[in-house]
N, C-alpha and C. Protein backbone atom coordinates (compact mmCIF):
# COMPACT_ATOMS: atom_id res chain seq x y z
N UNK A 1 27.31 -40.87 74.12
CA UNK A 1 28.31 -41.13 75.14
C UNK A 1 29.60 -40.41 74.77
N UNK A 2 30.11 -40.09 75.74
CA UNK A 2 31.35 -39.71 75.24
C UNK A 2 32.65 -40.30 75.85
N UNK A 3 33.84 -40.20 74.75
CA UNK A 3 35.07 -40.76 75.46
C UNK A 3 35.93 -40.38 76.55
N UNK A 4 36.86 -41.66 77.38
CA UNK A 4 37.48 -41.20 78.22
C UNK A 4 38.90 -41.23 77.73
N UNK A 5 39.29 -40.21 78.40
CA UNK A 5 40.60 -39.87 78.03
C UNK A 5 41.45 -39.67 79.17
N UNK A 6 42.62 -40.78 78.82
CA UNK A 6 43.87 -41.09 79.40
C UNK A 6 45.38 -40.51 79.09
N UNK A 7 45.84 -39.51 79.89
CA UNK A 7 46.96 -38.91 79.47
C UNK A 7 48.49 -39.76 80.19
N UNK A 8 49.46 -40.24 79.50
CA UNK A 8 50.43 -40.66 79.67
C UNK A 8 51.88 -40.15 79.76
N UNK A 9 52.46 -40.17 80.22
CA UNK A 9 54.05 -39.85 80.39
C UNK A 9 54.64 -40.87 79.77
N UNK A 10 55.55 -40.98 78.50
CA UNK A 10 56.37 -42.00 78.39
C UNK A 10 57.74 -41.71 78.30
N UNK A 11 58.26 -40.42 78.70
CA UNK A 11 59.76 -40.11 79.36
C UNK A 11 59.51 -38.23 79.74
N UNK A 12 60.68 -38.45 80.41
CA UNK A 12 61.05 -36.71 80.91
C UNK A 12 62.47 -36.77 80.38
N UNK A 13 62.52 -35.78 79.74
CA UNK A 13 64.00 -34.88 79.76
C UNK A 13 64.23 -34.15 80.65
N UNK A 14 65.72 -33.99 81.16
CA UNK A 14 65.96 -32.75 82.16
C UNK A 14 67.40 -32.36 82.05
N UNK A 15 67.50 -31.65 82.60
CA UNK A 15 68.63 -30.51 82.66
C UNK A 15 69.47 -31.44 83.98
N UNK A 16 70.77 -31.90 83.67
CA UNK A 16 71.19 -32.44 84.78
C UNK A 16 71.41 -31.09 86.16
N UNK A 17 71.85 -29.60 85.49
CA UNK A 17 72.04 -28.66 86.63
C UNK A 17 71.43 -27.12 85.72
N UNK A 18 70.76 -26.68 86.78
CA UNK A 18 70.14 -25.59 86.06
C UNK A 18 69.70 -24.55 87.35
N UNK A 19 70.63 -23.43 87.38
CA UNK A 19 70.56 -22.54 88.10
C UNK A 19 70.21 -23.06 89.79
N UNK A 20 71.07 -23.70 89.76
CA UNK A 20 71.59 -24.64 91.50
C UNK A 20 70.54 -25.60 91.55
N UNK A 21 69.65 -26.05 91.04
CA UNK A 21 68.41 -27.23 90.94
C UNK A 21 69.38 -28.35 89.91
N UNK A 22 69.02 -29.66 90.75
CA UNK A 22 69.42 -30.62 89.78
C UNK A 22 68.14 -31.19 89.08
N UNK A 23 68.47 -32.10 87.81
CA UNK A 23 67.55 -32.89 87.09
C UNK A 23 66.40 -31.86 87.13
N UNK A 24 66.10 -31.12 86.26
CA UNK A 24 65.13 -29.95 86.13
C UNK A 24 64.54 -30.36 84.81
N UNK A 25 63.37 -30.98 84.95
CA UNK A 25 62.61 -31.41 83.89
C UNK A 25 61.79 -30.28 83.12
N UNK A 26 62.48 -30.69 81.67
CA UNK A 26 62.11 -29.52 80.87
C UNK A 26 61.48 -30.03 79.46
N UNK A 27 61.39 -30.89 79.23
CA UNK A 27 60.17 -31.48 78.06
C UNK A 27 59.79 -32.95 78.56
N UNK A 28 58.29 -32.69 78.22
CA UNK A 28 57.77 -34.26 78.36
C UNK A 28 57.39 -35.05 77.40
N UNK A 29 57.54 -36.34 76.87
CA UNK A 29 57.02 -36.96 75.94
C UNK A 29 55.57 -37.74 76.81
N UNK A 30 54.29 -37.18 75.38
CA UNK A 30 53.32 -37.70 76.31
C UNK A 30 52.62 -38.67 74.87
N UNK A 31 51.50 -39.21 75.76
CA UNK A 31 50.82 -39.66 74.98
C UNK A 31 49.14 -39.49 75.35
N UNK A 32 47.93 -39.58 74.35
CA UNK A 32 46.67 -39.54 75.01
C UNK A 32 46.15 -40.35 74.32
N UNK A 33 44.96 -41.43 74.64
CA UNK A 33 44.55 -42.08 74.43
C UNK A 33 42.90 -41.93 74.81
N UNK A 34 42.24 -42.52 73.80
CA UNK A 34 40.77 -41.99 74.09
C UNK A 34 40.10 -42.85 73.93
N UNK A 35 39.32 -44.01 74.58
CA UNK A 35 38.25 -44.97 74.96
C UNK A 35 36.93 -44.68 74.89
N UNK A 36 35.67 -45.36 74.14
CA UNK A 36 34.61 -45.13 73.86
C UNK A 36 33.86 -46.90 73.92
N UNK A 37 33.09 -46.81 74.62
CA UNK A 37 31.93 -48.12 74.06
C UNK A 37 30.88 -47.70 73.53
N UNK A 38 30.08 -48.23 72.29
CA UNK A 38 29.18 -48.21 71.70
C UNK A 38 28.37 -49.50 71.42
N UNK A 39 27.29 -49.31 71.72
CA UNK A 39 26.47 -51.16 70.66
C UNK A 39 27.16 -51.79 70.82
N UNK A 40 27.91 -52.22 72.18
CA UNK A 40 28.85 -53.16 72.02
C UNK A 40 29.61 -53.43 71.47
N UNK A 41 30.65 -52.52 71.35
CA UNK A 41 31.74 -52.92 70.40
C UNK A 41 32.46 -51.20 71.20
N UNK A 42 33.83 -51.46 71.36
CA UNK A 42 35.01 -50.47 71.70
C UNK A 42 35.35 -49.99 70.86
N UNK A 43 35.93 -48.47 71.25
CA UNK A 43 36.55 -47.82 70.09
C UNK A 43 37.89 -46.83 70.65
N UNK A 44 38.75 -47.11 69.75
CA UNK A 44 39.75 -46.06 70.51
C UNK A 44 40.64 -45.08 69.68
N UNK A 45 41.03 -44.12 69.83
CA UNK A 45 42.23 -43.30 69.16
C UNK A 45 42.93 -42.44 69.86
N UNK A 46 44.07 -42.25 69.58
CA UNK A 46 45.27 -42.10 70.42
C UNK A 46 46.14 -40.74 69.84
N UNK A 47 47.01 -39.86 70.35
CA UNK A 47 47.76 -38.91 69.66
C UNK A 47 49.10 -39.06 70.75
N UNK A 48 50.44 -38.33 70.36
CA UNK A 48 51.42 -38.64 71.39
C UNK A 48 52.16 -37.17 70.64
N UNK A 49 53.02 -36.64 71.57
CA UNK A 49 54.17 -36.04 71.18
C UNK A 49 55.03 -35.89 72.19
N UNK A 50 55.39 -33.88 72.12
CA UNK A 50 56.87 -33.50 73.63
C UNK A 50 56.14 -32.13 73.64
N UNK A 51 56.09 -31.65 74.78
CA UNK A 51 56.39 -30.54 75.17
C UNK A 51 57.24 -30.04 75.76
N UNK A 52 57.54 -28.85 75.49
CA UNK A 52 58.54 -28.49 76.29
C UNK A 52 57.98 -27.57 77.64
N UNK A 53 59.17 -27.39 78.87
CA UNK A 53 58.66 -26.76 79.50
C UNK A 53 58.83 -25.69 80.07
N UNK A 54 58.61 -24.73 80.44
CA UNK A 54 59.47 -23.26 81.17
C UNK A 54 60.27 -24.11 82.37
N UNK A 55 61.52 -22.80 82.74
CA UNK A 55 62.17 -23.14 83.72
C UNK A 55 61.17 -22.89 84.97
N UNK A 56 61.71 -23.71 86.06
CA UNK A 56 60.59 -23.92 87.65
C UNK A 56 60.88 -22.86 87.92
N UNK A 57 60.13 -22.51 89.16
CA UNK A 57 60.25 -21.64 90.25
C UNK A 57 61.16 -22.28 90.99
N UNK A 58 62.14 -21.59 91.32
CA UNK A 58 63.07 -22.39 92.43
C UNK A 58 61.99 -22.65 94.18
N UNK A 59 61.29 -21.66 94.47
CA UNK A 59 60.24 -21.75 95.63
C UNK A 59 59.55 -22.93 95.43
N UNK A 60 59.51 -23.46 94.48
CA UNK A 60 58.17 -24.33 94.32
C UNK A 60 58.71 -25.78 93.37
N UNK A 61 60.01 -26.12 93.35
CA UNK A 61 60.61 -26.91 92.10
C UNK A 61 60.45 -27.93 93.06
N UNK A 62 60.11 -29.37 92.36
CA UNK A 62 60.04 -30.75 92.97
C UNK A 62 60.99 -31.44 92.62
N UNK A 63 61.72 -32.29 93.55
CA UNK A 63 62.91 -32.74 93.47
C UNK A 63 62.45 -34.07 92.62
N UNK A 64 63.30 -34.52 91.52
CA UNK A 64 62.98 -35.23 90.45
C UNK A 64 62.82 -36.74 91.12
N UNK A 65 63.34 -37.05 92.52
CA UNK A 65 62.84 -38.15 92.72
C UNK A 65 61.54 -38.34 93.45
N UNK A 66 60.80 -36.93 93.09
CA UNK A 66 59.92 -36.78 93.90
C UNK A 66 58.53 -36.87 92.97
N UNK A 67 58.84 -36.32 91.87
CA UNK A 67 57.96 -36.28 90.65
C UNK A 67 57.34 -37.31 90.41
N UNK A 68 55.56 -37.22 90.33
CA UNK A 68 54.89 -38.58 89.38
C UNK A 68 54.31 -38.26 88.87
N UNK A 69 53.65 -39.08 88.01
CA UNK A 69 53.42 -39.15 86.82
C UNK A 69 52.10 -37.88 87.11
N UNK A 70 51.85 -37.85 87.70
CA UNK A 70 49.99 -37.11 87.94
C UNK A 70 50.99 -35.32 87.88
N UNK A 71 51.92 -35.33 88.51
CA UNK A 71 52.29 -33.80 88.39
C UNK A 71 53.06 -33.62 87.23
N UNK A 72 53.87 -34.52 86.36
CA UNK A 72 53.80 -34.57 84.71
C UNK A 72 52.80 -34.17 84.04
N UNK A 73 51.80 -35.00 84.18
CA UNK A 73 50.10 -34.88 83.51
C UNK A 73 49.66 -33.30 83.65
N UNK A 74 49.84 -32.74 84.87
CA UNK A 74 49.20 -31.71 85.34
C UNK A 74 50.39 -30.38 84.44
N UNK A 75 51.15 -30.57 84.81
CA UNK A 75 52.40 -29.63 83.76
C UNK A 75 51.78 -29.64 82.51
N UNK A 76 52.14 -30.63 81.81
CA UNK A 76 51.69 -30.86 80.73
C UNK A 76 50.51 -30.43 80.32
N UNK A 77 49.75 -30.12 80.63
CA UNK A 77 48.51 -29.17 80.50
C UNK A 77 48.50 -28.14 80.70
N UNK A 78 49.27 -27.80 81.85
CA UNK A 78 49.22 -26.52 81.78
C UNK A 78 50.16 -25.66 80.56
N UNK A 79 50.89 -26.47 80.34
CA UNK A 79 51.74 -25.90 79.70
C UNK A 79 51.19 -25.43 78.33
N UNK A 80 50.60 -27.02 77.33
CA UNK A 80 49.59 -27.28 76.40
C UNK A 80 48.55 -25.34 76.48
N UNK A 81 48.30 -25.48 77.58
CA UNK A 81 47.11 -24.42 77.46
C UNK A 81 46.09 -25.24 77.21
N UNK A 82 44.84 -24.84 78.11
CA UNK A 82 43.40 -25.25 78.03
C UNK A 82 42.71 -25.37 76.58
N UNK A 83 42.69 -24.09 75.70
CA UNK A 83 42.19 -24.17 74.52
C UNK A 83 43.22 -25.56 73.55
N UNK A 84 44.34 -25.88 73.93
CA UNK A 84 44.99 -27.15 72.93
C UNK A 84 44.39 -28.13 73.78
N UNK A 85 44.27 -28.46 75.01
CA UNK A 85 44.44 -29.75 75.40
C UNK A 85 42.50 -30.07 74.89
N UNK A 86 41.69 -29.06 75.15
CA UNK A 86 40.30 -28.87 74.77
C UNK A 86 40.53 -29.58 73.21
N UNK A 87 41.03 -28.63 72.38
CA UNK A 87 41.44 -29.18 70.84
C UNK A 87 41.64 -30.64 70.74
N UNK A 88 42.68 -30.92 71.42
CA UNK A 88 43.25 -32.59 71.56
C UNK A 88 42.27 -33.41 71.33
N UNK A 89 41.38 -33.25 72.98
CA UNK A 89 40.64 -34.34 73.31
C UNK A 89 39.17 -34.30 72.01
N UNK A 90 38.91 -33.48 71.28
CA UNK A 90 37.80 -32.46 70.70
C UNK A 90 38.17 -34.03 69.36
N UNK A 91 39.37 -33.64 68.92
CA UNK A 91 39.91 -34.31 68.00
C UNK A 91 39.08 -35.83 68.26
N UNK A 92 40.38 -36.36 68.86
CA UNK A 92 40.15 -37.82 69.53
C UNK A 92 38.96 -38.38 69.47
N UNK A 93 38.16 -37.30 70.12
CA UNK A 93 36.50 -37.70 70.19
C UNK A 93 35.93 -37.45 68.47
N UNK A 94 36.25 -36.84 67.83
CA UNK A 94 35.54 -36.42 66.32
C UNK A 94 36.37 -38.17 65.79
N UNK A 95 37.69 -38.36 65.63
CA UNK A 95 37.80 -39.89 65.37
C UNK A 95 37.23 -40.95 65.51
N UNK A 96 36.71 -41.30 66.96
CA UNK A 96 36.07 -42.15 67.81
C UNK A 96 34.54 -41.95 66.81
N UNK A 97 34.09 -40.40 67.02
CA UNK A 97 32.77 -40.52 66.13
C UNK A 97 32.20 -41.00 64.75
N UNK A 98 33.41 -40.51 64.29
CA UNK A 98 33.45 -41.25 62.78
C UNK A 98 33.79 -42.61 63.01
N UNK A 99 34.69 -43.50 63.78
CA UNK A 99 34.97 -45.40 63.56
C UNK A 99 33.20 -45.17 64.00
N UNK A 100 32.49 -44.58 64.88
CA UNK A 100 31.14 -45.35 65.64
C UNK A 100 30.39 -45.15 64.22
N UNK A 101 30.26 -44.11 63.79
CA UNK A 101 29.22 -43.63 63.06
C UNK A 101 29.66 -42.91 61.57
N UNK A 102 30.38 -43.72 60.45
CA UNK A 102 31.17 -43.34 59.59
C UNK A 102 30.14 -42.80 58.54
N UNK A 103 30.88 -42.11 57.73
CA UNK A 103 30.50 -40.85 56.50
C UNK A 103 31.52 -41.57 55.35
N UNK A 104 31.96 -42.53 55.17
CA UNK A 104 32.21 -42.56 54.04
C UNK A 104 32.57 -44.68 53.81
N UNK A 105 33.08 -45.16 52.90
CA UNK A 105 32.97 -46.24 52.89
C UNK A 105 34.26 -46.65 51.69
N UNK A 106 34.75 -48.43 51.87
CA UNK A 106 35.96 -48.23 50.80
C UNK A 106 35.58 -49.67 49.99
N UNK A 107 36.04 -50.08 49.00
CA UNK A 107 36.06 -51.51 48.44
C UNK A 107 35.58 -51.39 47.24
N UNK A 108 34.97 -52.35 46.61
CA UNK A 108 34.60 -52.90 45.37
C UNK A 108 32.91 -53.39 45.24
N UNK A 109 31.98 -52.57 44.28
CA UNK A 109 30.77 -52.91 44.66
C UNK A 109 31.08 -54.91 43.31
N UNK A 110 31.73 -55.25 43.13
CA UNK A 110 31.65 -56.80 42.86
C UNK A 110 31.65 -57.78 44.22
């Protein structure tokens, strides 16, 4: 099986004025989170940081009270690039595999 993965926004930075555009969001703090069931029992692992972002297209810039979270998410990837966000989730899931199915062990054989 494999995990699902949940990408989060937990703030935007922006530029209060930037080349006649107001509030011009230019790094995101995100977070991802990655969900797995196995044999009955859940498993999860998580990564978070910021990206930053290029300046908009003025043709195409969304007015910041217009912004949600799904066109954050979607930036944010693009920005990431396919081969990192691939990496990310690649990760997440190699974690998840090891809590399901571990390679190593800790304690005291007493």
């Amino acid at each position: 099986m494999a995990a699902t993965f949940t990408y989060s926004i937990l703030q935007t930075d922006f530029v209060l004025s930037e080349d006649g555009l107001t509030n011009v969001i230019n790094n995101l703090h995100w977070r991802c989170d990655a969900a797995e069931s196995s044999g009955g029992k859940d498993y999860a692992a998580g990564a978070y940081g910021t990206q930053g972002l290029a300046a908009p297209d003025p043709s195409s810039f969304t007015a910041y009270d217009s912004v949600s979270e799904a066109n954050c998410i979607a930036w944010l990837k693009a920005a990431m690039g396919a081969d990192a966000v691939t990496a990310l989730e690649a990760g997440l899931q190699a974690n998840i595999d090891l809590q399901i199915t571990p390679t190593t062990g800790e304690g005291v054989p007493w």
